[in-house]
Protein backbone atom coordinates (compact mmCIF):
# COMPACT_ATOMS: atom_id res chain seq x y z
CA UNK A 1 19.33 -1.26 -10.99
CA UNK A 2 18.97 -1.66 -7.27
CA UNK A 3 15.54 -1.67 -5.82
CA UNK A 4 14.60 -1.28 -2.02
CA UNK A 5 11.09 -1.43 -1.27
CA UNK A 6 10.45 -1.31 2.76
CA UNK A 7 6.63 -2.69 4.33
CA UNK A 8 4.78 -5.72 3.75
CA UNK A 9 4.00 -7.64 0.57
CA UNK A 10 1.65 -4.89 -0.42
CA UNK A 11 4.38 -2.55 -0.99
CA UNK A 12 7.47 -5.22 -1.87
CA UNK A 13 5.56 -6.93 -4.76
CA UNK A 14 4.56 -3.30 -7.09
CA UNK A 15 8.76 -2.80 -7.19
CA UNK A 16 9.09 -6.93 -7.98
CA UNK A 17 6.76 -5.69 -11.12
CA UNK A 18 8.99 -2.80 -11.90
CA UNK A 19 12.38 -4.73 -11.57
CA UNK A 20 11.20 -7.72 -14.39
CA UNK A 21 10.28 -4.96 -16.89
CA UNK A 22 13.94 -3.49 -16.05
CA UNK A 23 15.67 -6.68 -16.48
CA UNK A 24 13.31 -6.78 -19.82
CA UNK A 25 14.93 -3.66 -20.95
CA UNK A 26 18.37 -5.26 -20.56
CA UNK A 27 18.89 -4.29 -16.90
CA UNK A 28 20.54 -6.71 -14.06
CA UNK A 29 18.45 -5.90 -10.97
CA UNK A 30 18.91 -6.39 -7.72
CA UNK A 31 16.25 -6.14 -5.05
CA UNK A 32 16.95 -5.16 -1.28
CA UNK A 33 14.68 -5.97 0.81
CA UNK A 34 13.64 -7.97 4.03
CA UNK A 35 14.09 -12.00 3.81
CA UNK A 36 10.67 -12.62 3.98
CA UNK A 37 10.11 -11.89 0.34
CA UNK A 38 13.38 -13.75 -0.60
CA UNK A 39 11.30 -16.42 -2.53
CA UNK A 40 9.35 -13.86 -3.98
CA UNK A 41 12.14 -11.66 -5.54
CA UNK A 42 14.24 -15.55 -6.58
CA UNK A 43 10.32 -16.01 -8.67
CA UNK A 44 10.58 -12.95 -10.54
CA UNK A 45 14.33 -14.25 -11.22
CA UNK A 46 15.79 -10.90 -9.73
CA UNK A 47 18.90 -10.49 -7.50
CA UNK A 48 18.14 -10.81 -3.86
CA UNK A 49 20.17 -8.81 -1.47
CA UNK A 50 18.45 -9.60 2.55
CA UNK A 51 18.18 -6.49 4.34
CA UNK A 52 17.27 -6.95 7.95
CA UNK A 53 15.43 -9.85 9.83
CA UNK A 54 12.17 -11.75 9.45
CA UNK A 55 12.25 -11.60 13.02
CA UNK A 56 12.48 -7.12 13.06
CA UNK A 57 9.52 -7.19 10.16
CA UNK A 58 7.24 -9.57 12.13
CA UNK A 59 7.86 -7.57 15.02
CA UNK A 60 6.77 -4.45 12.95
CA UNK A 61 3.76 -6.72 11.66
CA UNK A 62 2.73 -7.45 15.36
CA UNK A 63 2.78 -4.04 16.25
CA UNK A 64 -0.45 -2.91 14.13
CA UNK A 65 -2.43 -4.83 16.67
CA UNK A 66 -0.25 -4.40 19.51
CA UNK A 67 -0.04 -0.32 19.72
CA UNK A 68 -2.66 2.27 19.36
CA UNK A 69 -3.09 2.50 15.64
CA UNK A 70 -2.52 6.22 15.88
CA UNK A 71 1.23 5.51 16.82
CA UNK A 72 1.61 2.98 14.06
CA UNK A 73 3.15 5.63 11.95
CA UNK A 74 5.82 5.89 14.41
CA UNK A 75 6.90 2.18 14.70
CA UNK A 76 6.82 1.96 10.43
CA UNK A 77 9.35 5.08 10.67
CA UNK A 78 11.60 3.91 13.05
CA UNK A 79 11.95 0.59 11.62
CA UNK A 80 12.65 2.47 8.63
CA UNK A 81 15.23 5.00 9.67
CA UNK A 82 16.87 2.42 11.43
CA UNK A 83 17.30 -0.21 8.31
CA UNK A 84 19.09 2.89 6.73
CA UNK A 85 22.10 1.99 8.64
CA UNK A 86 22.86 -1.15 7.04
CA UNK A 87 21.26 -0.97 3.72
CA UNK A 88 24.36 2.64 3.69
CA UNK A 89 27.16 -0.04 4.39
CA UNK A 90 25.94 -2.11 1.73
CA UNK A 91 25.68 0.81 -0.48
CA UNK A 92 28.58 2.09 0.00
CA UNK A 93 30.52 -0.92 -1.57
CA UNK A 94 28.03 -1.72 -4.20
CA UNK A 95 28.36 1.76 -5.93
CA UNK A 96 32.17 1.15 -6.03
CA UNK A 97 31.11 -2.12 -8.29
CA UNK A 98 28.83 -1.65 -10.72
CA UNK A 99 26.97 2.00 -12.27
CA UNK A 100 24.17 2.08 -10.37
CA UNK A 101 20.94 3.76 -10.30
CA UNK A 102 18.72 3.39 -6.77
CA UNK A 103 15.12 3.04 -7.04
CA UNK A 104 13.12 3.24 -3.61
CA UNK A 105 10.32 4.42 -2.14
CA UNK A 106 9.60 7.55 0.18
CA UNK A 107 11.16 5.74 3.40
CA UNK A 108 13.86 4.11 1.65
CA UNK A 109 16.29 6.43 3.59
CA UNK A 110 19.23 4.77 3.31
CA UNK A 111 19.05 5.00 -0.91
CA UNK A 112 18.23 8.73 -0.53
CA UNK A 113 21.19 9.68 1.71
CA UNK A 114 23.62 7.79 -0.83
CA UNK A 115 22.51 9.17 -3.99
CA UNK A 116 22.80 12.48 -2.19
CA UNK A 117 26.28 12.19 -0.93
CA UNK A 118 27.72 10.20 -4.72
CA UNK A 119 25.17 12.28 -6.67
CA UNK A 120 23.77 8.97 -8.15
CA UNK A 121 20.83 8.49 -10.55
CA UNK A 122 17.74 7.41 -8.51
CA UNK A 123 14.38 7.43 -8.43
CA UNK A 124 10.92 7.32 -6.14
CA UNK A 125 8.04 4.81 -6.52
CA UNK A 126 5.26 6.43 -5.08
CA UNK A 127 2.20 3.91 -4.31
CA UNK A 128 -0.12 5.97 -2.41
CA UNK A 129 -0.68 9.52 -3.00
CA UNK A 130 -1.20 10.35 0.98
CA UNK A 131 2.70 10.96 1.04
CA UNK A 132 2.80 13.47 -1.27
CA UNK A 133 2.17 16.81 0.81
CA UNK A 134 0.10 19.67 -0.76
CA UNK A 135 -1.64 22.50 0.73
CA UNK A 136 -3.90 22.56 -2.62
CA UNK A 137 -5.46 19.46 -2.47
CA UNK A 138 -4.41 18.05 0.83
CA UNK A 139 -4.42 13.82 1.59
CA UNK A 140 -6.22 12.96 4.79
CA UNK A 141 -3.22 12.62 7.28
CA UNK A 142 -4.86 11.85 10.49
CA UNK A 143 -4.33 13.36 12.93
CA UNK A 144 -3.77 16.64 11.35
CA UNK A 145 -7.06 18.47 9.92
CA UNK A 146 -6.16 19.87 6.05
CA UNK A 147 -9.64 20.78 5.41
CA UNK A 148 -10.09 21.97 2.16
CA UNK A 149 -11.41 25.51 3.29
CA UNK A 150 -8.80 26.55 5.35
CA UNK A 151 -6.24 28.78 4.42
CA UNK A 152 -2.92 27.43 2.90
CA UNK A 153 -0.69 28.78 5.58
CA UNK A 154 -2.53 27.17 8.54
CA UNK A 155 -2.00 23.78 6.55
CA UNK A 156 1.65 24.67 6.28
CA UNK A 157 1.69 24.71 9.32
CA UNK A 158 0.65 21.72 10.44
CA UNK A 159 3.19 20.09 8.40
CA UNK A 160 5.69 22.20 9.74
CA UNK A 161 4.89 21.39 13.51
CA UNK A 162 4.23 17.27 12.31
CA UNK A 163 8.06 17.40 11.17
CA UNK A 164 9.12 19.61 14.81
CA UNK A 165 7.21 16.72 16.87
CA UNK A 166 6.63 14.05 15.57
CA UNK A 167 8.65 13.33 12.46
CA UNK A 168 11.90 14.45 13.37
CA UNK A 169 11.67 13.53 17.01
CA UNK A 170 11.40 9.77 15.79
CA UNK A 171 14.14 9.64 12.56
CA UNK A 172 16.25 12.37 13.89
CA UNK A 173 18.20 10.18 15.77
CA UNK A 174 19.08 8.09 13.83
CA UNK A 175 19.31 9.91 10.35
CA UNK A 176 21.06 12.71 12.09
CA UNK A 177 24.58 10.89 12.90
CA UNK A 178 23.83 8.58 10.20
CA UNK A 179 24.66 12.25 7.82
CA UNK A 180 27.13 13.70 9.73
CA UNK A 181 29.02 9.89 9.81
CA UNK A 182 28.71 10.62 5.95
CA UNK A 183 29.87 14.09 6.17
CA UNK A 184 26.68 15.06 4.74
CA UNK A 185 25.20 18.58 5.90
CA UNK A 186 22.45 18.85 8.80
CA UNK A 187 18.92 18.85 8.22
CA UNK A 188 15.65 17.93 8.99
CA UNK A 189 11.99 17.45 7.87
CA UNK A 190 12.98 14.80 6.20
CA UNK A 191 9.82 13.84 4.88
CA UNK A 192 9.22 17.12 3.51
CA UNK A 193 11.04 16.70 0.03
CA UNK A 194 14.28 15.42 0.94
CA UNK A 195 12.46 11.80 0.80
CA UNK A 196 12.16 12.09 -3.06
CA UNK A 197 14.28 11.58 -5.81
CA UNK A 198 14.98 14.63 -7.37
CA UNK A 199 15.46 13.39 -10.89
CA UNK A 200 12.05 11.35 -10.87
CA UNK A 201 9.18 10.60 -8.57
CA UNK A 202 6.75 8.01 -10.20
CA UNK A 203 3.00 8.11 -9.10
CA UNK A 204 1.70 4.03 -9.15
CA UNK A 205 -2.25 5.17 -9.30
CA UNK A 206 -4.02 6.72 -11.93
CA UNK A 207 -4.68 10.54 -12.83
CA UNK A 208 -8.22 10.36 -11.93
CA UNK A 209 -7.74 9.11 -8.46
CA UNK A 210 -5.44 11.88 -7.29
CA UNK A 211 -4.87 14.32 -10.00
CA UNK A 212 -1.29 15.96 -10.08
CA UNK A 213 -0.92 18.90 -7.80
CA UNK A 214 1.86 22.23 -8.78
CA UNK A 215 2.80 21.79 -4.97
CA UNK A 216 4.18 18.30 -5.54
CA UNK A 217 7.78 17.35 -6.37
CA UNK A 218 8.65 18.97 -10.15
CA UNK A 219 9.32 15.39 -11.57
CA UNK A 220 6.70 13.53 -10.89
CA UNK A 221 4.76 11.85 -13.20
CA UNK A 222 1.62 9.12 -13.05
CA UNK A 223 1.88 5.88 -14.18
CA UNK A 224 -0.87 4.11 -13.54
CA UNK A 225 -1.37 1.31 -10.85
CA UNK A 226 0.76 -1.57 -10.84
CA UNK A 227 0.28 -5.31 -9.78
CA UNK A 228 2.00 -7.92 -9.05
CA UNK A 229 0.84 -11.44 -7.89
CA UNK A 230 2.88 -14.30 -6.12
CA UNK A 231 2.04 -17.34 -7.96
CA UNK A 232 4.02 -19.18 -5.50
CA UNK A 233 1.26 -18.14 -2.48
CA UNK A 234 -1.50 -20.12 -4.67
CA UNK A 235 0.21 -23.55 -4.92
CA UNK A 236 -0.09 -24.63 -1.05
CA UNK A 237 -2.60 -27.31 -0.13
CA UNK A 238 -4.10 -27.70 3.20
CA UNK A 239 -7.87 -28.18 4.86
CA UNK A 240 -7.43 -24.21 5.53
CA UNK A 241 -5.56 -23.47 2.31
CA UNK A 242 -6.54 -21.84 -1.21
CA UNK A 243 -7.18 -24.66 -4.08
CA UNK A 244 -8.79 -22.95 -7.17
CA UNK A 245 -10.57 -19.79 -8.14
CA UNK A 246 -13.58 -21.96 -9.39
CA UNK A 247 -14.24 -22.78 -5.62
CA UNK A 248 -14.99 -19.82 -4.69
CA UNK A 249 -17.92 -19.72 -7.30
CA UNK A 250 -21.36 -19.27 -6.51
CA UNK A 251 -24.56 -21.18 -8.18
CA UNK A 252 -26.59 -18.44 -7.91
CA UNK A 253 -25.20 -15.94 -10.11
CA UNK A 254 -27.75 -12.99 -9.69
CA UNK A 255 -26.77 -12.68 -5.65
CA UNK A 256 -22.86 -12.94 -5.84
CA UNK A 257 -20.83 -13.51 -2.36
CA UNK A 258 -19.58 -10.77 -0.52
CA UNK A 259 -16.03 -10.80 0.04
CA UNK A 260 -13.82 -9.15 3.44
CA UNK A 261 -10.11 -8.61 3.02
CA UNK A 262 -8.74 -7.34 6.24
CA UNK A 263 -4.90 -6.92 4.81
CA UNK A 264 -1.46 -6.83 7.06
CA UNK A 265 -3.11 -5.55 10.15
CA UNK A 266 -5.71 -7.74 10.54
CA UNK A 267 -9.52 -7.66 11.31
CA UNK A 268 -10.62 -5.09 14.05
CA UNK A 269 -11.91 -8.23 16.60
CA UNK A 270 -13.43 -11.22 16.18
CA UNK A 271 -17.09 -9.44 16.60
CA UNK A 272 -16.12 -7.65 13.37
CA UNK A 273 -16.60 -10.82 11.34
CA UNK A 274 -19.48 -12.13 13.40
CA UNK A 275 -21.49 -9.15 11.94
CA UNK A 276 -20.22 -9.71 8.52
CA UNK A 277 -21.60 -13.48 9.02
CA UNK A 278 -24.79 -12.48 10.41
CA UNK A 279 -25.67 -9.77 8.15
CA UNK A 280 -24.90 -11.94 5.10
CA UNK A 281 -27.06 -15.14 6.40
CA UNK A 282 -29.77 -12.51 6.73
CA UNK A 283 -29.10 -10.95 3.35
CA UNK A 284 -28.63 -15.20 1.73
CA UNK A 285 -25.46 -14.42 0.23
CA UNK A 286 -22.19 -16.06 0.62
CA UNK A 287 -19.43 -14.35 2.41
CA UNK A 288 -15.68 -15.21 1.64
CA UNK A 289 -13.54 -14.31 4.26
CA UNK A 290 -9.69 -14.01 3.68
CA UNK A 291 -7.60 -14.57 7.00
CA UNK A 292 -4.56 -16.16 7.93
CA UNK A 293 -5.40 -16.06 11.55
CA UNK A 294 -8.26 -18.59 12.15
CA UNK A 295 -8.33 -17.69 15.56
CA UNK A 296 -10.18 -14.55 15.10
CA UNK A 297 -13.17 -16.68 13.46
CA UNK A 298 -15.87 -18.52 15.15
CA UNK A 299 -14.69 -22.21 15.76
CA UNK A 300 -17.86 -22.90 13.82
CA UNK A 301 -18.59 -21.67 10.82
CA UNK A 302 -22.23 -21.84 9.01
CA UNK A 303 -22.33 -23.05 5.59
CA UNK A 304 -22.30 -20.04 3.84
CA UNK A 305 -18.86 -18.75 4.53
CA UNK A 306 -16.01 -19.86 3.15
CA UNK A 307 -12.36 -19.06 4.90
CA UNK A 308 -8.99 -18.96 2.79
CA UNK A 309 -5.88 -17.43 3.85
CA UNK A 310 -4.58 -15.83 0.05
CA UNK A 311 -6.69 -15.42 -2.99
CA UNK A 312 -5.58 -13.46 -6.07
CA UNK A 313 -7.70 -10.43 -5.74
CA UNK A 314 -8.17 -10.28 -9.87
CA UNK A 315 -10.28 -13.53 -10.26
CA UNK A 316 -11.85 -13.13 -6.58
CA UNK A 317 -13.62 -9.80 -7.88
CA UNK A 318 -14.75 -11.36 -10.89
CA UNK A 319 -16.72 -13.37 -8.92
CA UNK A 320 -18.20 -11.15 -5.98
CA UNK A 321 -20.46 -8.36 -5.22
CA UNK A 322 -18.95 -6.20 -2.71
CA UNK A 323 -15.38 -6.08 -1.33
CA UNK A 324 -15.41 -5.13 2.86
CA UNK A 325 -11.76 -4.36 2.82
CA UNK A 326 -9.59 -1.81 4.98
CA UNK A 327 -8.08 0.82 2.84
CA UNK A 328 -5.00 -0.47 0.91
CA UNK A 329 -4.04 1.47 -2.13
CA UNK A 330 -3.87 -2.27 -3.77
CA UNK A 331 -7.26 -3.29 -2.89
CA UNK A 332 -9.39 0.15 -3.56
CA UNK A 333 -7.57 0.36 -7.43
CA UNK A 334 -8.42 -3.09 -7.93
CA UNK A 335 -11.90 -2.90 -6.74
CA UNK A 336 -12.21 0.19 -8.88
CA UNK A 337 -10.96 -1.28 -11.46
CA UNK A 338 -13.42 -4.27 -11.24
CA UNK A 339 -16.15 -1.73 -10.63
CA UNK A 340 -17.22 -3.32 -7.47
CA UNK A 341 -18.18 -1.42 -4.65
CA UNK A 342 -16.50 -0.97 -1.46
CA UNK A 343 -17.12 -0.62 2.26
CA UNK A 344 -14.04 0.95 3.47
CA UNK A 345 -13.28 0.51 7.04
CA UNK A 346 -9.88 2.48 7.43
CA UNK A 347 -7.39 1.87 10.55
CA UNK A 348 -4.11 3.59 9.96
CA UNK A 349 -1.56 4.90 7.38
CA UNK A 350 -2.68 5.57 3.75
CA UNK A 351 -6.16 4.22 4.31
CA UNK A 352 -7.69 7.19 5.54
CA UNK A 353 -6.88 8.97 2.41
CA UNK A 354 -7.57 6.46 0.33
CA UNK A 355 -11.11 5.66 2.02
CA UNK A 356 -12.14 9.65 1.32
CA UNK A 357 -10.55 9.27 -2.30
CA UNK A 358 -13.25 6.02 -2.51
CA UNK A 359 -15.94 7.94 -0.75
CA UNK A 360 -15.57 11.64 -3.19
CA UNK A 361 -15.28 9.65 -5.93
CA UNK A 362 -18.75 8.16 -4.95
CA UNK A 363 -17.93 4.33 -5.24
CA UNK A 364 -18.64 2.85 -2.26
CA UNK A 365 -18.88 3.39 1.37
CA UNK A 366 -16.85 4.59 4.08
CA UNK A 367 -16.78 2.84 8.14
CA UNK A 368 -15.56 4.93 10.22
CA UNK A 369 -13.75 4.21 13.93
CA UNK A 370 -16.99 5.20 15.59
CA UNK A 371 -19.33 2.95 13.36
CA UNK A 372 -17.21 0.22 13.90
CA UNK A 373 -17.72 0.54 17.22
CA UNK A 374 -21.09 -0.31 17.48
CA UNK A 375 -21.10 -2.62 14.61
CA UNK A 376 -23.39 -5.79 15.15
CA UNK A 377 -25.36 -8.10 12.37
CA UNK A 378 -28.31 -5.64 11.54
CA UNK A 379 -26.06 -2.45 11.09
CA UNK A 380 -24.13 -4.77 9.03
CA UNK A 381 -27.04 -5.73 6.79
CA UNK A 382 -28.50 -2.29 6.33
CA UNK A 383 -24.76 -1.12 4.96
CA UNK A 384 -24.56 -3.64 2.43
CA UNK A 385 -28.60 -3.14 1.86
CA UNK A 386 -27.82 0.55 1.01
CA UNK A 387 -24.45 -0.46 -1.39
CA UNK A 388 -26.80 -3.19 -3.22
CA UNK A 389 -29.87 -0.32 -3.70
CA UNK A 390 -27.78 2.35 -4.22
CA UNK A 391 -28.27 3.30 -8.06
CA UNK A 392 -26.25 6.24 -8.32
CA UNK A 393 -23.23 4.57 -6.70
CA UNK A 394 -23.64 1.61 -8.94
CA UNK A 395 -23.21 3.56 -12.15
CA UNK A 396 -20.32 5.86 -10.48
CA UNK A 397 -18.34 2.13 -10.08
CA UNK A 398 -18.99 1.43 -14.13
CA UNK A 399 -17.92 4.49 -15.10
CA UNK A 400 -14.78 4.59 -12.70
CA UNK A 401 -14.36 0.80 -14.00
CA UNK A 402 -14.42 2.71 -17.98
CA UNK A 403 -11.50 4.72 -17.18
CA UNK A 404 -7.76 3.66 -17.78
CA UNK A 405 -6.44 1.27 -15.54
CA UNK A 406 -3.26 -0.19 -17.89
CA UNK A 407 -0.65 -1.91 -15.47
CA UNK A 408 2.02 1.31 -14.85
CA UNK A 409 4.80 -1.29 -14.48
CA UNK A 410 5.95 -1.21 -17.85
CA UNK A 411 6.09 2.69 -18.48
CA UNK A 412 7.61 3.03 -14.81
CA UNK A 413 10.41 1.38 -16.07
CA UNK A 414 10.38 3.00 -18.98
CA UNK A 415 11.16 6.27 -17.37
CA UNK A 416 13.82 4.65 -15.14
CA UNK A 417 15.57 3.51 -17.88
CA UNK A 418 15.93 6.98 -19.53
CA UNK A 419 17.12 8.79 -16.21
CA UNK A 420 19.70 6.02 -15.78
CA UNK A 421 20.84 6.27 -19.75
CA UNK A 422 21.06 9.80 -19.64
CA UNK A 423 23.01 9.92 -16.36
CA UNK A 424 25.18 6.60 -16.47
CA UNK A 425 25.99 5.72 -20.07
């Protein structure tokens, strides 16, 4: 089994999940991927084959606070389209080694074009449902409008003219010689279906949070959400650094902390947290703020707030009242699952669709880019006021946190294993 997850640790560590239950099921498995997560895939005990530079990832990484973040789709796909390149060289020789079967995700391009041209067994890890298109029950794609009362031909095309103009004119050049260098016929909209497996497209989420649609690829099938956490992150020691979960506990167990988690592209500003400080002084709670870069905190913090750069998102829910977090597919199943509420504040990629998934399914709340705007201490406080007095809201989070949320890991590779015994052996 070779496994090429693309993105940040978000997206690398679901496939690092996948890969031990493969090499459970008797299954050597190697793991392509950018160096960065080299000790990651060497503690799962997996094969790790570097793909790229640290150097090309953190420039991708700087880039979500660097660019407008409605052209951060275009920087993700380039990188992408461009890693194809030399993750096809390797491929080419591996296949010649071993019988292989490639397991990737939607922009794992390079995987797709060589299990097209040797017909190899392969097979899609979906994360996030926003990539799978449908004009029945369409994902918020910003900046295209697929309202839910217009007519199924104007949302076709808006895909259509995405792929003519934006798409294409990004990946085309690259993919383009890429297939004709592999003697591989013309095409394009690449991200229409070509980017998934045609044997088996597996859905890491649960039914309930994006039921399947008859417009999406004919193989796909849900698994369920899957998790993986780097133990390895929670051993380092520091003044800054995380020590136990018990620290994070708070005396006053009727008025848990609040919690922000601002993920790979980083808090809005520094006034963002400033509210988030002010509003929960006023409100007497704690607030636990997870950042990396201390810079965008005051230089003084009050003694309410507590600053760690990793925390295992499992026990930290356990042990607060609201998560203020920006979208990630990881974060909003986990806070489901915890039957927490959120306060969404989306930015870019998946998290608009997975912010209206939070807000339809009525647990939590959503910020959007003009709110945030004008976001100071008092707005702040009357958000979380409304989250914490919200009754109806509060009993949509239990019953969402009743509902199956089984780690998909081990069925995923249950399903990989019988596509690559019925095509290889």
């Amino acid at each position: 089994m070779l496994l090429n997850p693309n993105g940040s640790g978000g997206d690398v560590y679901p496939f690092l999940a996948v890969g031990k239950q493969l090499q459970r099921l008797g299954h050597h498995v190697g793991v392509m991927t950018n160096p960065l997560f080299k000790e990651r895939v060497g503690e799962a005990a997996l094969e790790f084959i570097p793909l790229g530079s640290e150097a090309e990832l953190n420039r991708v990484g700087q880039s979500l606070t660097s660019v407008p973040k409605s052209r951060v789709w275009e920087v993700a796909l380039r990188w992408t389209a461009e890693s194809a390149v030399e993750s096809v060289a390797y491929l080419e020789q591996r296949r010649l080694r071993y019988p292989t079967m490639l397991v990737g995700s939607p922009l794992s391009f390079g995987m797709r074009l060589i299990a097209e041209k040797y017909q190899l067994p392969s097979a899609t890890l979906v994360l996030s449902p926003y990539v799978l298109r449908s004009v029945m029950a369409s994902p918020v794609v910003p900046p295209l409008l697929l309202q839910a009362w217009m007519p199924q031909w104007l949302k076709r095309l808006q895909y259509w003219a995405a792929d003519r103009w934006g798409v294409d004119r990004v990946i085309g050049p690259i993919l383009g010689p890429l297939r004709r260098q592999m003697a591989l016929e013309p095409r394009a909209r690449f991200l229409q279906e070509w980017c998934f497996s045609p044997e088996l497209v597996v859905g890491c989420f649960p039914e309930w949070f994006a039921p399947v649609q008859r417009d999406w690829p004919r193989t796909f099938q849900h698994v369920g959400p899957i998790h993986w956490e780097p133990s390895t992150l929670g051993k380092k020691r520091g003044p800054n650094s995380e020590t136990s979960c018990a620290e994070l506990e708070c005396t006053d167990t009727s008025r848990p902390p609040i919690a922000i988690l601002a993920g790979s592209g980083g808090a809005p500003s520094a006034d963002f947290y400033q509210a988030w400080i002010s509003a929960s002084a006023a409100m007497g709670r704690g607030l636990v703020i997870i950042e990396k870069d201390l810079a965008m905190l005051p230089s003084a913090l009050p003694d309410h707030v507590r600053v760690v750069p990793y925390y295992p998102l499992e026990p930290l829910l356990r042990q607060v009242s609201v998560l203020i977090h920006s979208g990630s597919i990881g974060a909003t199943l986990r806070c489901a699952a915890a039957g927490i509420p959120q306060l969404v504040f989306p930015r870019f990629n998946d998290q608009f669709d997975n912010a209206a998934r939070v807000r339809r399914l009525g647990i939590g709340t959503v910020l959007g880019p003009a709110a945030m705007r004008g976001l100071d201490g008092h707005r702040a406080a009357a958000l979380l006021s409304q989250l914490f007095s919200n009754a109806e809201l509060q009993q949509h989070c239990q019953t969402i946190a009743n509902r199956p949320h089984a780690d998909g890991a081990i069925f995923a590779a249950q399903l990989i294993d019988q596509v690559f015994r019925r095509r290889v052996q």
